[in-house]
N, C-alpha and C. Protein backbone atom coordinates (compact mmCIF):
# COMPACT_ATOMS: atom_id res chain seq x y z
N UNK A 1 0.84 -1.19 0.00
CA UNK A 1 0.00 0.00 0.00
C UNK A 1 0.87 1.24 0.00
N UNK A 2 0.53 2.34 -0.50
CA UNK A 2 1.54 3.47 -0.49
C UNK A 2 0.85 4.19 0.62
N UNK A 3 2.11 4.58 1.17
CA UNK A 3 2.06 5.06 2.57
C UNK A 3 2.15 6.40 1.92
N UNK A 4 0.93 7.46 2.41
CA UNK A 4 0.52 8.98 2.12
C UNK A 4 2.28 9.84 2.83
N UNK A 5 2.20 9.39 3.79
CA UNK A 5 3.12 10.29 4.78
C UNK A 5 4.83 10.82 4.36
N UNK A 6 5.07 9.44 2.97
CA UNK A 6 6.33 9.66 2.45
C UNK A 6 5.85 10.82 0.93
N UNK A 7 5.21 10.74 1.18
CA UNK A 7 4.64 11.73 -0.58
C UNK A 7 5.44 13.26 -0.13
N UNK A 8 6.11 13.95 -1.34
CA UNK A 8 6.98 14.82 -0.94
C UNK A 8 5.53 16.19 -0.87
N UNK A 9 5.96 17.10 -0.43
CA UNK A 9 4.68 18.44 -0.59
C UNK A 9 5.04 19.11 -1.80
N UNK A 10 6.36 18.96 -2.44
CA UNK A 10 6.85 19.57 -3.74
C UNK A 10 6.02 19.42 -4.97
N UNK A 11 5.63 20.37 -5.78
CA UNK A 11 5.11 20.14 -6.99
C UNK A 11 5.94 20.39 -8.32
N UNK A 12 5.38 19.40 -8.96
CA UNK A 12 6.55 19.50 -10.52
C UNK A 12 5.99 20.65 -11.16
N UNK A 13 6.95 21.44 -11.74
CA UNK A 13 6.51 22.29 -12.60
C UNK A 13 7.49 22.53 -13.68
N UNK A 14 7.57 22.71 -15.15
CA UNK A 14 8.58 22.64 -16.43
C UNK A 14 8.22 24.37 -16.53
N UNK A 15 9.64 24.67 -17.32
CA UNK A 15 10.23 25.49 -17.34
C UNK A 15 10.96 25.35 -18.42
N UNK A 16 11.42 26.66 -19.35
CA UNK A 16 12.50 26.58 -20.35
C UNK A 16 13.61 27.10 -20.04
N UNK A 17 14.64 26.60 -19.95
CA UNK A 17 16.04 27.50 -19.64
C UNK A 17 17.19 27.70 -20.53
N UNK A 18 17.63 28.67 -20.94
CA UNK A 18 18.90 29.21 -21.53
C UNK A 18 19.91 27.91 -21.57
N UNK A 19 20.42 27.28 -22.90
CA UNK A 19 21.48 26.64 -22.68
C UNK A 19 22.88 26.84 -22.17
N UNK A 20 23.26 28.13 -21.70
CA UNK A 20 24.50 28.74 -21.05
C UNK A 20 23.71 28.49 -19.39
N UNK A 21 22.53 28.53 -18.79
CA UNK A 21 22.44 28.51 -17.72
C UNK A 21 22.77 26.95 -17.78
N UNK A 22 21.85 25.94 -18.26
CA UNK A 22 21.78 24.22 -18.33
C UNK A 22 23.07 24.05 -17.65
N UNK A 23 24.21 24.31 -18.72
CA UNK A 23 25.24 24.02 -18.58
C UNK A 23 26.30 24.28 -17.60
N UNK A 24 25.92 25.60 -17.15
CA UNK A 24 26.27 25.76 -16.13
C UNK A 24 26.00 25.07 -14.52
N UNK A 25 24.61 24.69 -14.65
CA UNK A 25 24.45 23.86 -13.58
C UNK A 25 24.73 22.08 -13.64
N UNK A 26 24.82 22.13 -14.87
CA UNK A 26 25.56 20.63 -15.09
C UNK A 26 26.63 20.21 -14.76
N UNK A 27 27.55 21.48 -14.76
CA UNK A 27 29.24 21.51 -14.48
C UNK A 27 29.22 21.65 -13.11
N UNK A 28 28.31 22.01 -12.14
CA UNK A 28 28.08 22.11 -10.85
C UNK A 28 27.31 20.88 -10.29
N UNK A 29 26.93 20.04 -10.98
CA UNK A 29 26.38 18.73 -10.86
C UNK A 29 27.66 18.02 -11.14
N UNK A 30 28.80 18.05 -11.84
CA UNK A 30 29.63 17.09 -12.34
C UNK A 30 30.41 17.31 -10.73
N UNK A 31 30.79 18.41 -10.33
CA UNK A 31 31.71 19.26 -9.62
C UNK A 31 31.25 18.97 -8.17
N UNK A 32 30.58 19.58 -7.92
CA UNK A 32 29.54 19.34 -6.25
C UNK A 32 28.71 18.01 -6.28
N UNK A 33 28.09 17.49 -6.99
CA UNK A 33 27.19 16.54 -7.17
C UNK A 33 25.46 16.73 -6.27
N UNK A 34 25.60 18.19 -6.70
CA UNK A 34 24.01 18.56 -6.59
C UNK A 34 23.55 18.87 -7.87
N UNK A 35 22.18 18.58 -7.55
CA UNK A 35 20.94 18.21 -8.71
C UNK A 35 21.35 19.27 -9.57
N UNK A 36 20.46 19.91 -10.91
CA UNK A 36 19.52 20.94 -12.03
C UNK A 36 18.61 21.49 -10.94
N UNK A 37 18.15 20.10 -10.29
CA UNK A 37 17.00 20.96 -9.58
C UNK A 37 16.78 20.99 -8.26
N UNK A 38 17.84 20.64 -7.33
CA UNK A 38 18.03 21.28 -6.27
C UNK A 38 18.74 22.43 -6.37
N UNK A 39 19.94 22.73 -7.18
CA UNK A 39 20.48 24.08 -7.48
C UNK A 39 18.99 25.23 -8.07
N UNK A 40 18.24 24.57 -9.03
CA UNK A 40 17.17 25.65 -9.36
C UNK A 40 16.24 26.06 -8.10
N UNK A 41 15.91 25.10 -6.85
CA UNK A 41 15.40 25.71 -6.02
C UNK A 41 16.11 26.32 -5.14
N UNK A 42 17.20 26.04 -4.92
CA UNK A 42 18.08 27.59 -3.84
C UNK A 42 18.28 28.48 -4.52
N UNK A 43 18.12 28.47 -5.76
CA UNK A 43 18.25 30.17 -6.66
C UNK A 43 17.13 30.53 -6.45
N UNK A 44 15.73 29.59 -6.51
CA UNK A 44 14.52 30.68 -6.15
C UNK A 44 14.38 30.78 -4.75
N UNK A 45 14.70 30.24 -3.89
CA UNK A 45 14.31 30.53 -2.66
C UNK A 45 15.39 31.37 -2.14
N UNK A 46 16.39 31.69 -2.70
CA UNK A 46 17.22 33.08 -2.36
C UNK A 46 16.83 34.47 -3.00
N UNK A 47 16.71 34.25 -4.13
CA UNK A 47 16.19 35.16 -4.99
C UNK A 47 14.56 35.65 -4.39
N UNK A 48 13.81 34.97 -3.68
CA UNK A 48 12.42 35.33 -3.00
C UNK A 48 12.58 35.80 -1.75
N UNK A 49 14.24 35.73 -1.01
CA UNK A 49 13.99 35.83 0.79
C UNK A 49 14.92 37.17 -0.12
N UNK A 50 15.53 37.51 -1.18
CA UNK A 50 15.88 39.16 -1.15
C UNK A 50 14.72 39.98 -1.60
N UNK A 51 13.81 39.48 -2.01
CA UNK A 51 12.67 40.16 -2.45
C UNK A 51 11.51 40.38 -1.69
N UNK A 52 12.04 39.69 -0.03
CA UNK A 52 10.63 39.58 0.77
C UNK A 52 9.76 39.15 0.65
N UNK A 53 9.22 38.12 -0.78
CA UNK A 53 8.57 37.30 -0.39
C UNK A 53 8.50 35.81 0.06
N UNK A 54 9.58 35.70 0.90
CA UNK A 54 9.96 34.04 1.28
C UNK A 54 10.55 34.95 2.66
N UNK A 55 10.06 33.48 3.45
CA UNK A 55 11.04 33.72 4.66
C UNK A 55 12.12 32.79 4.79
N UNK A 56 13.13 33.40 5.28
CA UNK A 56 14.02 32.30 5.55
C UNK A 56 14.13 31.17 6.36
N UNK A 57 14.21 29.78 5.81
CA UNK A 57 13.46 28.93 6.71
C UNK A 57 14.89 27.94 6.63
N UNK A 58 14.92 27.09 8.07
CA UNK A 58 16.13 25.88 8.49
C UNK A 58 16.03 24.98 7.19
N UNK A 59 16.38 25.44 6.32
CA UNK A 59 16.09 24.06 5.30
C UNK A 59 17.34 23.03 5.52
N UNK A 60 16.94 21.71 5.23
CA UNK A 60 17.59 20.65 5.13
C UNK A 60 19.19 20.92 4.36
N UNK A 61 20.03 20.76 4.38
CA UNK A 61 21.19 20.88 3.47
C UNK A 61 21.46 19.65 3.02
N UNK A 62 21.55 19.15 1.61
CA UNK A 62 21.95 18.33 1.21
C UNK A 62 23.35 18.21 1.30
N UNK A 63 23.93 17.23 1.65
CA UNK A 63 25.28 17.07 1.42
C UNK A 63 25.80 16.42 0.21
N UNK A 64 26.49 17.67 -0.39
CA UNK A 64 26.95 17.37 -1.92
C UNK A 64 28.04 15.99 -1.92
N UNK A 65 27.94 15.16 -2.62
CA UNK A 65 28.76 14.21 -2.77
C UNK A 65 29.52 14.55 -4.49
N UNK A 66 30.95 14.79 -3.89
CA UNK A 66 32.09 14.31 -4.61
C UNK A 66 31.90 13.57 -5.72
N UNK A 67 32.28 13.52 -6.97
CA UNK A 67 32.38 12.53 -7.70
C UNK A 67 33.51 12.09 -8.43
N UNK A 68 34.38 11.33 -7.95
CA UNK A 68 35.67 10.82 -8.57
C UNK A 68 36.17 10.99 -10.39
């Protein structure tokens, strides 16, 4: 049975992006070994707590893993 309680609260949403940005976060995926789209949500949720509409909240930190 699928257990409700693991379901994330995140919603998918698509987007078009600049191939100079892509790539740039790809080389930061090769480099740090964080996501497209965990890097795309700390750009909006920084970009919203300078604009006042986000508060700044304890978020989880992923710990980037290395990639040989």
């Amino acid at each position: 049975m699928y257990d409700i309680s693991t379901v994330s609260p995140k919603k998918p949403y698509t987007l078009k992006i600049d191939p100079e940005l892509l790539e740039a976060l790809r080389t930061i995926k090769t480099r740090d070994g964080i996501s497209e789209s965990e890097q795309i949500r700390r750009g909006i949720q920084l970009w919203l707590e300078q604009k006042g509409e986000a508060k700044k909240t304890a978020r989880k930190r992923v710990v980037a893993r290395k990639r040989a």
